[in-house]
C-alpha atoms as a PDB file:
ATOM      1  CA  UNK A   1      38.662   1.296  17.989  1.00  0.00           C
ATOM      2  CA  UNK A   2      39.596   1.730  21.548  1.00  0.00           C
ATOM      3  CA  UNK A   3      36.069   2.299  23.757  1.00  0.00           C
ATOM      4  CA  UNK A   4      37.036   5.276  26.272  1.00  0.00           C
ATOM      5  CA  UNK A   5      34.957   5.008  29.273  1.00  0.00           C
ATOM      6  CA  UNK A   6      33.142   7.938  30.406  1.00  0.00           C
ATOM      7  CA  UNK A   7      35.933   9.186  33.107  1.00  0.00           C
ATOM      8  CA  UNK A   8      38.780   8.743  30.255  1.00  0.00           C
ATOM      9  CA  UNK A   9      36.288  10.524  27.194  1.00  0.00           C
ATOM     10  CA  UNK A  10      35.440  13.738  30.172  1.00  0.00           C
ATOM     11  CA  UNK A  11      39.587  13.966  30.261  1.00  0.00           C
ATOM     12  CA  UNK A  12      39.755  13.821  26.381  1.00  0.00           C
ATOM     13  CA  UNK A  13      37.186  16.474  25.395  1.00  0.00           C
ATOM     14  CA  UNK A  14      38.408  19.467  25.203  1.00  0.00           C
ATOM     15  CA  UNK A  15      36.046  22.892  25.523  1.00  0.00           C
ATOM     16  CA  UNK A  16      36.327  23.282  22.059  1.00  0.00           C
ATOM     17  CA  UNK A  17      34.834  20.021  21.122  1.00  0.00           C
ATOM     18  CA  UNK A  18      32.099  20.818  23.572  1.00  0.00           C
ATOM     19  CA  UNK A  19      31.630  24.309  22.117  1.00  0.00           C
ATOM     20  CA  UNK A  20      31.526  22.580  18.709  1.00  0.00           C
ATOM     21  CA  UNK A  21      28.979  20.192  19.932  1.00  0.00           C
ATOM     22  CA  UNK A  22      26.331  22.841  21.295  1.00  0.00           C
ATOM     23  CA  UNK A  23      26.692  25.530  18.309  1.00  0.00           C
ATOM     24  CA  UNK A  24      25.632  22.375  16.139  1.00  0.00           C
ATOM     25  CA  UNK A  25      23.102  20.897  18.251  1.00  0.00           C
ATOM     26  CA  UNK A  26      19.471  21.475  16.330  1.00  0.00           C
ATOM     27  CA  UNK A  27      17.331  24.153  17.388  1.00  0.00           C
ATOM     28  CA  UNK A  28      14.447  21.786  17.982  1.00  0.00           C
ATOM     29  CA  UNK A  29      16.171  19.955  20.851  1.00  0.00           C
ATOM     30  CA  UNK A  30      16.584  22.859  23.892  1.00  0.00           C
ATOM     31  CA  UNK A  31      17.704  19.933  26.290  1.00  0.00           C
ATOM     32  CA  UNK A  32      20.793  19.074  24.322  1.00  0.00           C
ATOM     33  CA  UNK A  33      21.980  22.726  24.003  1.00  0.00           C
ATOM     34  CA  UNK A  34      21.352  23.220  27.606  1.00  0.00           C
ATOM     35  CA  UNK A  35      23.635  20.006  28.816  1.00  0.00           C
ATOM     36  CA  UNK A  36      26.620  20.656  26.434  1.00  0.00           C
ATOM     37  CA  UNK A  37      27.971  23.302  29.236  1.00  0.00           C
ATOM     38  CA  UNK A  38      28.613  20.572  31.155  1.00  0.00           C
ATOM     39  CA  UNK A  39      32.267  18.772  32.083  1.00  0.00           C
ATOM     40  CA  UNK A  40      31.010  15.681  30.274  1.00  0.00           C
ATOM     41  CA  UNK A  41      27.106  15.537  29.028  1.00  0.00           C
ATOM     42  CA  UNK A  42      27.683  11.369  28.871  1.00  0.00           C
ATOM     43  CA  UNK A  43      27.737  11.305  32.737  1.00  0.00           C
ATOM     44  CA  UNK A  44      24.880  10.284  34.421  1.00  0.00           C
ATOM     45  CA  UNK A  45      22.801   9.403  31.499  1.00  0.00           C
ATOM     46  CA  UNK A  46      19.851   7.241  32.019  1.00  0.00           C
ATOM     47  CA  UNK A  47      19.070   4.813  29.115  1.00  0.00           C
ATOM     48  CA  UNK A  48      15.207   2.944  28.418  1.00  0.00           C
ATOM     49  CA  UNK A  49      17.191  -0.490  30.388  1.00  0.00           C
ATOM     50  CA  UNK A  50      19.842   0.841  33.009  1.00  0.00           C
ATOM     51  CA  UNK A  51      23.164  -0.493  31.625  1.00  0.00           C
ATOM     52  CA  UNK A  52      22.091  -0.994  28.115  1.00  0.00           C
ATOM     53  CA  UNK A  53      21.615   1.074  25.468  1.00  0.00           C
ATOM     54  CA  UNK A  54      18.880  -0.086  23.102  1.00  0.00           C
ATOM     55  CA  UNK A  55      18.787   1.233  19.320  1.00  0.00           C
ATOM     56  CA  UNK A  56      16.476   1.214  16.662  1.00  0.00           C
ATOM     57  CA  UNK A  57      15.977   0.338  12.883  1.00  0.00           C
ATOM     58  CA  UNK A  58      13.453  -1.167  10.875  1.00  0.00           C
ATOM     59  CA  UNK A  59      13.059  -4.810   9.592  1.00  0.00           C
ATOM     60  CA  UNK A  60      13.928  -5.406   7.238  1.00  0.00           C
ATOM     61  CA  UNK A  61      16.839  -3.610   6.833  1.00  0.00           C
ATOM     62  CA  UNK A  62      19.436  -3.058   4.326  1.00  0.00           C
ATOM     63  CA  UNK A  63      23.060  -3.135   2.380  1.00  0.00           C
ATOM     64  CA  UNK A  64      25.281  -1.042   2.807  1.00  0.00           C
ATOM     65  CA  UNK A  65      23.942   0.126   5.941  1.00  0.00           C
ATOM     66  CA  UNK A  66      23.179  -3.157   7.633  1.00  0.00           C
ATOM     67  CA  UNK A  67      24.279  -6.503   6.079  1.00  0.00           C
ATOM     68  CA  UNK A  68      22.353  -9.395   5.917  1.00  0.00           C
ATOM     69  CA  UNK A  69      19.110  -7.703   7.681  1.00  0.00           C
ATOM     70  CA  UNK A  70      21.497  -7.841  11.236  1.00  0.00           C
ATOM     71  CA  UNK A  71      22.610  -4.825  12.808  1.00  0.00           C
ATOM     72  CA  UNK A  72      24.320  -6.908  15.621  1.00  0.00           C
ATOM     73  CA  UNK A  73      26.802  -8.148  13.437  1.00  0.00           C
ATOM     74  CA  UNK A  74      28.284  -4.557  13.331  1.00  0.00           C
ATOM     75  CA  UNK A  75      28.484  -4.895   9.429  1.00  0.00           C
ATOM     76  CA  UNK A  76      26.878  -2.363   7.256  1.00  0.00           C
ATOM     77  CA  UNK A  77      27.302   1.681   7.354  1.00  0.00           C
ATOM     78  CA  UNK A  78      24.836   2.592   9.912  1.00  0.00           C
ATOM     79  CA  UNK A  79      25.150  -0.453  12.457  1.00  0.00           C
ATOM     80  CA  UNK A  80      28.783   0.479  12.355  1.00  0.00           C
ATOM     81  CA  UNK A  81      27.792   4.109  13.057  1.00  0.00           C
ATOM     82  CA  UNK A  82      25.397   3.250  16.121  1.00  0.00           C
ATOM     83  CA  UNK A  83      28.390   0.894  17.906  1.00  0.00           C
ATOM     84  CA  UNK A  84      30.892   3.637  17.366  1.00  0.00           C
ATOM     85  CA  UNK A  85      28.723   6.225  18.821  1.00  0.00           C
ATOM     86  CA  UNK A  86      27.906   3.567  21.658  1.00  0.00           C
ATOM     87  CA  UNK A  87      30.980   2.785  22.431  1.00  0.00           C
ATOM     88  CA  UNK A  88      32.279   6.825  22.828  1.00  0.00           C
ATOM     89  CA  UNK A  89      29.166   7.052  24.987  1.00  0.00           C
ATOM     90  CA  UNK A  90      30.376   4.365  27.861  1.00  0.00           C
ATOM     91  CA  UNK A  91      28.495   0.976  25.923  1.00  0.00           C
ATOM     92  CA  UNK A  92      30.494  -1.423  24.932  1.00  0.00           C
ATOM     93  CA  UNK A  93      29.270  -3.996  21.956  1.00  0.00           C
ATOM     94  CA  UNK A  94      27.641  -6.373  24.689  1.00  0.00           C
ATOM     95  CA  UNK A  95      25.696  -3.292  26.952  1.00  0.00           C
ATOM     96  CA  UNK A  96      24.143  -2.285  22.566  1.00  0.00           C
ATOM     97  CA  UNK A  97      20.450  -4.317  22.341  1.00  0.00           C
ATOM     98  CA  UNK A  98      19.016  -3.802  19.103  1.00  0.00           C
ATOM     99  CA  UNK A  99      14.800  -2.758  18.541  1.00  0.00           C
ATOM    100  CA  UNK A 100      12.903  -2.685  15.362  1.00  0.00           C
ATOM    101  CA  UNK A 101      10.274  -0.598  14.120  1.00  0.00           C
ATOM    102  CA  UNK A 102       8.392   0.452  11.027  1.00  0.00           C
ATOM    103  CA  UNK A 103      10.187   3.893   9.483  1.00  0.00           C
ATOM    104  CA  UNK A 104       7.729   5.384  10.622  1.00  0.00           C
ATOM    105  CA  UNK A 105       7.632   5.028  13.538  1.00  0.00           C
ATOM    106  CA  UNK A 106      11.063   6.039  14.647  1.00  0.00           C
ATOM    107  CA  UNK A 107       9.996   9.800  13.980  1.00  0.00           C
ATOM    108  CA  UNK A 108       6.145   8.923  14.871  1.00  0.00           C
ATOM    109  CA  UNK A 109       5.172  11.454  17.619  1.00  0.00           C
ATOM    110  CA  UNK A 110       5.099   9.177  21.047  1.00  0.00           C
ATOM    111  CA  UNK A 111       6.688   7.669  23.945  1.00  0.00           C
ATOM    112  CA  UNK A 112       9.859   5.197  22.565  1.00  0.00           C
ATOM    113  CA  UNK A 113      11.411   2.207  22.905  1.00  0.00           C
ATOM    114  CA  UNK A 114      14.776   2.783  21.974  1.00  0.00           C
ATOM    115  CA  UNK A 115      17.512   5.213  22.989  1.00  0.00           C
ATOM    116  CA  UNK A 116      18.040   6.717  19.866  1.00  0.00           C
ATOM    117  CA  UNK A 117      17.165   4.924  15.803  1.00  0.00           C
ATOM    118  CA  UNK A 118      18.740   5.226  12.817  1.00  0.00           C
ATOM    119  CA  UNK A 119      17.018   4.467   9.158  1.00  0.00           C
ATOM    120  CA  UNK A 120      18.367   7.035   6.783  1.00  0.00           C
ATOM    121  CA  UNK A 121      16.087   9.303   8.462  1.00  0.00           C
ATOM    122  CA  UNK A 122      16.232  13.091   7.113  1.00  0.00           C
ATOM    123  CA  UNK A 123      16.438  15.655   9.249  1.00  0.00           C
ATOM    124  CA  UNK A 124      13.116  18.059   8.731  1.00  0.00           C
ATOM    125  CA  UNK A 125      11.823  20.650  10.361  1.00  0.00           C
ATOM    126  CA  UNK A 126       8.183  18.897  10.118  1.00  0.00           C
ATOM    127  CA  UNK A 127       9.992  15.503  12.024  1.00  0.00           C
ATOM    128  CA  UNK A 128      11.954  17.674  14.649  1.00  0.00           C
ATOM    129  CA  UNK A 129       8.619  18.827  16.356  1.00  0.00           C
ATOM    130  CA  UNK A 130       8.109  14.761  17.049  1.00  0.00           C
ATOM    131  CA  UNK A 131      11.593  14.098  17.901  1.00  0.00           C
ATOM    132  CA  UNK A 132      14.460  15.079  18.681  1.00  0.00           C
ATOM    133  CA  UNK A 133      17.775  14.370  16.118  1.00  0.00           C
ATOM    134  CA  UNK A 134      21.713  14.484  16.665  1.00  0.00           C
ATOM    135  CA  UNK A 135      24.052  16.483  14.705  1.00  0.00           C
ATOM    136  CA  UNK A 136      23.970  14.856  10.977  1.00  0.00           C
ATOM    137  CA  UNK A 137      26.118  11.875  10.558  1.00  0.00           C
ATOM    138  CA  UNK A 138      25.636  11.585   6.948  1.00  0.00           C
ATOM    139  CA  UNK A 139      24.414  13.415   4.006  1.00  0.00           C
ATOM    140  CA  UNK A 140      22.746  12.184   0.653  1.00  0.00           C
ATOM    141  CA  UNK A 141      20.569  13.176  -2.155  1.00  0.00           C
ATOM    142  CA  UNK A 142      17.855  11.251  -3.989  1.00  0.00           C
ATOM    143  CA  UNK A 143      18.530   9.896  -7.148  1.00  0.00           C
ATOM    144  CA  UNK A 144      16.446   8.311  -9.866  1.00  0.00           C
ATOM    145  CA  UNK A 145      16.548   4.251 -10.601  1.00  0.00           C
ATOM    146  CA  UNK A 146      15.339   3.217 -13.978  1.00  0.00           C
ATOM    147  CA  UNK A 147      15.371  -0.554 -15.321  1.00  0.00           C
ATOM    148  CA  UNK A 148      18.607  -0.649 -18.397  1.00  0.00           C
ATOM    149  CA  UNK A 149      16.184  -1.104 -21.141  1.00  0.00           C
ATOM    150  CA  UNK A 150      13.602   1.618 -20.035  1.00  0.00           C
ATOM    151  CA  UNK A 151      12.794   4.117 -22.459  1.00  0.00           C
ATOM    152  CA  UNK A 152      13.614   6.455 -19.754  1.00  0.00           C
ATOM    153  CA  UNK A 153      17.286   5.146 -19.254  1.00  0.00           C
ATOM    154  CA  UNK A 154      19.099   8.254 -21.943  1.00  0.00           C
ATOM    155  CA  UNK A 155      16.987  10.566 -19.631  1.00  0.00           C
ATOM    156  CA  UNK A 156      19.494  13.605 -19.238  1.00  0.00           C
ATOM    157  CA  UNK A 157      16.645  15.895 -18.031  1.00  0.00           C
ATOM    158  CA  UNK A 158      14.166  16.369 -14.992  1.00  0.00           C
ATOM    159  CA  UNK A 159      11.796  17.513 -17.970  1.00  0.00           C
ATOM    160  CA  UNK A 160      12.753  13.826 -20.156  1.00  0.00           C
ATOM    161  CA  UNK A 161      11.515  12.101 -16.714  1.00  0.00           C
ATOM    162  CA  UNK A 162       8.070  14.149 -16.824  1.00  0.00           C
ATOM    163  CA  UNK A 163       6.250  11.477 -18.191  1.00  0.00           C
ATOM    164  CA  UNK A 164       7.465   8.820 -16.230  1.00  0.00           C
ATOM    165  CA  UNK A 165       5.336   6.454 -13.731  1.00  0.00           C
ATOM    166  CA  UNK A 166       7.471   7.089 -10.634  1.00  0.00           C
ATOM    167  CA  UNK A 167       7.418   5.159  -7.923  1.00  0.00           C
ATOM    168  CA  UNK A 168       8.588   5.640  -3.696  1.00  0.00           C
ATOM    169  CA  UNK A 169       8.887   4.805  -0.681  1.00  0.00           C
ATOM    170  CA  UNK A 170       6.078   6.028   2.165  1.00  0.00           C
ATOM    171  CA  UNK A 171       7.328   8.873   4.507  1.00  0.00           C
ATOM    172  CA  UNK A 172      10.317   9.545   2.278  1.00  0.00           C
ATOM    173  CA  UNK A 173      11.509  12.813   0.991  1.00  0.00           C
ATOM    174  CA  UNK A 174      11.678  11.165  -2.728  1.00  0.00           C
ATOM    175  CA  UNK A 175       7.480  11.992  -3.196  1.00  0.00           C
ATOM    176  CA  UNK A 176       7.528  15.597  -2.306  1.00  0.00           C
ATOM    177  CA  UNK A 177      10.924  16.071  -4.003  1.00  0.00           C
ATOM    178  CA  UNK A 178       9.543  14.574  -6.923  1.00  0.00           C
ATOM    179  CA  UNK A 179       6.510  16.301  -7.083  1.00  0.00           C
ATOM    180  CA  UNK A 180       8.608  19.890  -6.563  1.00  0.00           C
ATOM    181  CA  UNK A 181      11.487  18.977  -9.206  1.00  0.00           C
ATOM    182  CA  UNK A 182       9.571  17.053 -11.310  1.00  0.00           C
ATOM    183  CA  UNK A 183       5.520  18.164 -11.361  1.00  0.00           C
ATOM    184  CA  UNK A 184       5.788  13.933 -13.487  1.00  0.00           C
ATOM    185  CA  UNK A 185       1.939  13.984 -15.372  1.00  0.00           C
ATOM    186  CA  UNK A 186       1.246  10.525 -13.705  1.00  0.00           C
ATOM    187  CA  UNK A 187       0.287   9.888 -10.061  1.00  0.00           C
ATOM    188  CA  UNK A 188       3.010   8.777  -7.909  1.00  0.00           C
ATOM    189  CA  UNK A 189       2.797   5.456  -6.863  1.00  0.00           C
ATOM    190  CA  UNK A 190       3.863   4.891  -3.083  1.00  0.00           C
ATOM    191  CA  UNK A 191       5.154   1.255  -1.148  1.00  0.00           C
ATOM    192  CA  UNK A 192       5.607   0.347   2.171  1.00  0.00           C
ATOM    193  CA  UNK A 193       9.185  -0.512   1.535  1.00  0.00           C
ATOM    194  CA  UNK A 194      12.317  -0.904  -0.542  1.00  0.00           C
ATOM    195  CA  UNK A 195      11.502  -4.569  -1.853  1.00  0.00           C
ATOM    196  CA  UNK A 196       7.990  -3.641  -2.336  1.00  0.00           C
ATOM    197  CA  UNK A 197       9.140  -0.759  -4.595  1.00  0.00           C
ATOM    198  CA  UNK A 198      12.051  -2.414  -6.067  1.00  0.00           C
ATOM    199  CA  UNK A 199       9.797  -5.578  -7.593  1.00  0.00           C
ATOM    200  CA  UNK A 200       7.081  -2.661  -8.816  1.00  0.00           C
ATOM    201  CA  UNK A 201      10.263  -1.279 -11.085  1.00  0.00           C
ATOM    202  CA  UNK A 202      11.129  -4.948 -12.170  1.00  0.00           C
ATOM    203  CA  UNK A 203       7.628  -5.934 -12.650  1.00  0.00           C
ATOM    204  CA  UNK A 204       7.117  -2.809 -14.727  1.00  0.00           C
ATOM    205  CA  UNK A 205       4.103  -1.439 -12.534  1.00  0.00           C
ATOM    206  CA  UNK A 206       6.864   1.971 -12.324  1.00  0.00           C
ATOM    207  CA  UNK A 207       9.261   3.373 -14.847  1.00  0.00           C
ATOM    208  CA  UNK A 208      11.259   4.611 -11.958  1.00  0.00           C
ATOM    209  CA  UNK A 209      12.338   4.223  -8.093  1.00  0.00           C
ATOM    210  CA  UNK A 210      13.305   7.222  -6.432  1.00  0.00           C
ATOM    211  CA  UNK A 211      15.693   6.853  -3.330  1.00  0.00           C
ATOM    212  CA  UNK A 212      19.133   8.002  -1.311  1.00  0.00           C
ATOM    213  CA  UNK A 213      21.540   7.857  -4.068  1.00  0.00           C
ATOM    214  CA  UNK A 214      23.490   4.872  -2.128  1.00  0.00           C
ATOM    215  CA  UNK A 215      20.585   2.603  -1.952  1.00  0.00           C
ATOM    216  CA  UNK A 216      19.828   3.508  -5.727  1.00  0.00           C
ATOM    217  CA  UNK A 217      23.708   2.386  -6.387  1.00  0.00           C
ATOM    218  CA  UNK A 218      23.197  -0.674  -4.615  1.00  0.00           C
ATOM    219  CA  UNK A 219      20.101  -1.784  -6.264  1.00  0.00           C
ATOM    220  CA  UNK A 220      21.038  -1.011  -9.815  1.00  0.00           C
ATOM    221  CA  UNK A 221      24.365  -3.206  -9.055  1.00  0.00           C
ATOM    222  CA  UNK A 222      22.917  -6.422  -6.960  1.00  0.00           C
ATOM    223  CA  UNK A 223      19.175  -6.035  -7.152  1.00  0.00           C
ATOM    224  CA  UNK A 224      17.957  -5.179 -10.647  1.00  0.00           C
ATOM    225  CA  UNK A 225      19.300  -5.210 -14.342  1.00  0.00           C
ATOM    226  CA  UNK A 226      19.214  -1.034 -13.208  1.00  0.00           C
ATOM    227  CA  UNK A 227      21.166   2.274 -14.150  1.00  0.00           C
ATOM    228  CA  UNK A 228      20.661   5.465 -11.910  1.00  0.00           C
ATOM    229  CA  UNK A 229      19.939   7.997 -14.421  1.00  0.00           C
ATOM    230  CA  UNK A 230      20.901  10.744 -12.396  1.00  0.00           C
ATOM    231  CA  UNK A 231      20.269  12.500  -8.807  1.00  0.00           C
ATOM    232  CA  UNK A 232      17.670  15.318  -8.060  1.00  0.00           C
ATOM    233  CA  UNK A 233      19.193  18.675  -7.069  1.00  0.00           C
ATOM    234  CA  UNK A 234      20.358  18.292  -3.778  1.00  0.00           C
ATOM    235  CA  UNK A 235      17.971  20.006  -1.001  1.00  0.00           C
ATOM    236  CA  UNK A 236      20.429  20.168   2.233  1.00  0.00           C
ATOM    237  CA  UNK A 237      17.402  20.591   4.747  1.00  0.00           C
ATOM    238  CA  UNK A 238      16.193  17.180   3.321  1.00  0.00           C
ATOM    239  CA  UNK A 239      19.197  15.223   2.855  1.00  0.00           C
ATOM    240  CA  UNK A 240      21.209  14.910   6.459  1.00  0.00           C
ATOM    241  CA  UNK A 241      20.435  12.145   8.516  1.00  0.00           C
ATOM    242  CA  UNK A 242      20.219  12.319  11.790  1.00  0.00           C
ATOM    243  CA  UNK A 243      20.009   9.892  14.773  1.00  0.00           C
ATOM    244  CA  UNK A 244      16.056  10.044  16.399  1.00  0.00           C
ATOM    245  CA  UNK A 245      15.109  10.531  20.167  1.00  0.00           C
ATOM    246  CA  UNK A 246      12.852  10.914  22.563  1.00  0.00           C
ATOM    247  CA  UNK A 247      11.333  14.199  21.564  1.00  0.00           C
ATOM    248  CA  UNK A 248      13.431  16.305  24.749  1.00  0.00           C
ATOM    249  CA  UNK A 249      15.393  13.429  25.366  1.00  0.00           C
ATOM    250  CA  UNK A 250      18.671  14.388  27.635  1.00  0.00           C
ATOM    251  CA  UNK A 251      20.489  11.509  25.865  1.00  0.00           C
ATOM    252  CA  UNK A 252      20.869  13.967  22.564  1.00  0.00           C
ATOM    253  CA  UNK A 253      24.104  15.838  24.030  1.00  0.00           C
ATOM    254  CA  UNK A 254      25.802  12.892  25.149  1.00  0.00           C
ATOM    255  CA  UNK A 255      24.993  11.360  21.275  1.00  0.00           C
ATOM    256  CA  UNK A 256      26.034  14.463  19.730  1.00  0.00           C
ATOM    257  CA  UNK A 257      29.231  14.872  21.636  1.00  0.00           C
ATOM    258  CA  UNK A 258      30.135  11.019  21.124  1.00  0.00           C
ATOM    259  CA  UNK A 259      29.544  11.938  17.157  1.00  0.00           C
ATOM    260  CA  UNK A 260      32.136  15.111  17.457  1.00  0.00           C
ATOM    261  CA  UNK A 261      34.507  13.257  18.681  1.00  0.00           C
ATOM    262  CA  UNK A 262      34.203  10.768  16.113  1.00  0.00           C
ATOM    263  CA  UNK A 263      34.307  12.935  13.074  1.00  0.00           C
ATOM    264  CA  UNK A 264      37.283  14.937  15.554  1.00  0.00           C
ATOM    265  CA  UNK A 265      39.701  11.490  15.806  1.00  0.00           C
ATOM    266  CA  UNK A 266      39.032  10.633  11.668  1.00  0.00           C
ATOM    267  CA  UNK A 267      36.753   7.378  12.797  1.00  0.00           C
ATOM    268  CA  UNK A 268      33.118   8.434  11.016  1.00  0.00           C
ATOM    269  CA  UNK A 269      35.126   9.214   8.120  1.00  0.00           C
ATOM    270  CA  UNK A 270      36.959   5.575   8.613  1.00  0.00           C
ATOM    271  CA  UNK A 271      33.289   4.181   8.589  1.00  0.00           C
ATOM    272  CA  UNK A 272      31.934   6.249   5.687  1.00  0.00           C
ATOM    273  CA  UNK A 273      34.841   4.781   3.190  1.00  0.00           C
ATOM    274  CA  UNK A 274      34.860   1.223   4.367  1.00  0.00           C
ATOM    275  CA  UNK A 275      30.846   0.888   3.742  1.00  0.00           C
ATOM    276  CA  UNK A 276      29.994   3.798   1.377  1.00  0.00           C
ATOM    277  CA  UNK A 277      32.511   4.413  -0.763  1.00  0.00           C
ATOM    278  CA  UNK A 278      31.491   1.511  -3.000  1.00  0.00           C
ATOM    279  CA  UNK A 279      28.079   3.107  -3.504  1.00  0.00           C
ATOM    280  CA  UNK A 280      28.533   6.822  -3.745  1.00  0.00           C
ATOM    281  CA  UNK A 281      26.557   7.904  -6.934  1.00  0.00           C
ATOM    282  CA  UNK A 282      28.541   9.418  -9.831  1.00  0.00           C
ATOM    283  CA  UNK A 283      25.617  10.005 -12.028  1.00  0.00           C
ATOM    284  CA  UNK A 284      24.993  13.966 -12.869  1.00  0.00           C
ATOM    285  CA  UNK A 285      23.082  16.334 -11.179  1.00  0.00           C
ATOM    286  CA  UNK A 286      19.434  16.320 -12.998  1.00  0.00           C
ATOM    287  CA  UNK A 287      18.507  19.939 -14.229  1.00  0.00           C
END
């Protein structure tokens, strides 16, 4: 894609992108509403390292949104995101420095690192008084991994997966949306990350893993012998993802109007088939 520098991108917008840009722009972040009148909100930004914009994800991280645990290689859904929104901002790939951080973390209340992280973190209400998030860049509901030969695997039912042992990742949506859909009669059993949570399920210490339906796809088709039964009813206020900030941070109109123009000019969309298409979750809707 061809990198427009900041001059070229101010001639390019037009004042309906911009209006676009602000009616999206979350409540929670005042600063990126307020800079969205301007001619261009990516002039004059000032990044964590003058001249470089740093981003964030945690380590490890993984298929299809970053291959082979490096986001500098470009390859994977959401390192492909970050250097597309990069580049619309002014960065080219070699002014993009990569940070890591436990999920946490990224959404952790506190002075950061990074210019702005991105993890498959959900946009919610409780996060936004931390941090501030861009206009969603992707949108995905949880969905239920069970081992082929569990007794759970003809589940057709949120009531047949009551009695399961279920099993998530910390600071997730998938505990409280299990807990709310489900109300399963054993405790919920929660892991620091994906392979942590993923060798509970094939070690039999869980019946089932609950995570974004992509991840789910992913694992039941090169991880474990797996079948996604099925994806909880989708709550919109908990499945967006959103790029994270500085709680206030100025950056968030410049990000937000380098992802309009993306989804404008067909290139997010580009993205989302090349890396997610192969994982998008046809199981049913669990009632």
């Amino acid at each position: 894609m061809r990198r427009l520098t900041r001059a070229a991108f101010a001639a390019a917008s037009s004042v309906a992108v911009l209006a676009a840009v602000s009616a999206c722009a979350p409540s929670s972040s005042p600063s990126a509403t307020a800079t969205n009148t301007s001619a261009n909100a990516c002039d004059n930004i000032t990044t964590v390292t003058d001249g470089t914009l740093t981003v964030a994800t945690s380590n490890p991280a993984y298929p299809p949104y970053v291959i082979k645990n490096d986001p500098s290689n470009g390859k994977g859904f959401e390192s492909a995101v970050a250097y597309a929104v990069a580049d619309q901002m002014g960065f080219p790939g070699d002014q993009v420095k990569w940070t890591f951080a436990p999920f946490l973390k990224l959404f952790a209340p506190g002075q950061k690192d990074f210019d702005f992280a991105l993890n498959q973190i959900s946009i919610l209400p409780s996060r936004e008084r931390a941090v501030t998030f861009s206009d969603p860049y992707y949108d995905a509901a949880n969905a239920v991994l069970v081992l082929k030969d569990s007794p759970f695997a003809s589940a057709t039912s949120l009531a047949d997966l009551k009695d399961a042992k279920f099993g998530v990742q910390v600071n997730t949506t998938g505990e409280t949306e299990v807990e709310a859909q489900i109300a399963p009669t054993q405790s919920i059993s929660v892991y620091d990350d994906t392979t942590t949570a993923t060798q509970a399920l094939k070690n039999g210490d869980i019946d089932a893993f609950v995570t974004d339906a992509p991840t789910a796809v992913y694992l039941s088709d090169f991880v474990v012998p797996g079948k996604v039964v099925g994806r909880l009813p989708m709550d919109q206020a908990a499945s967006s993802w959103g790029l994270v900030m500085q709680k206030g941070s100025p950056l968030a109109a410049c990000v937000n109007q380098a992802l309009t123009a993306l989804k404008s000019d067909g290139t997010l969309d580009q993205i989302t088939q090349k890396w997610m298409a192969p994982y998008t979750d046809t199981s049913p809707i669990l009632s």
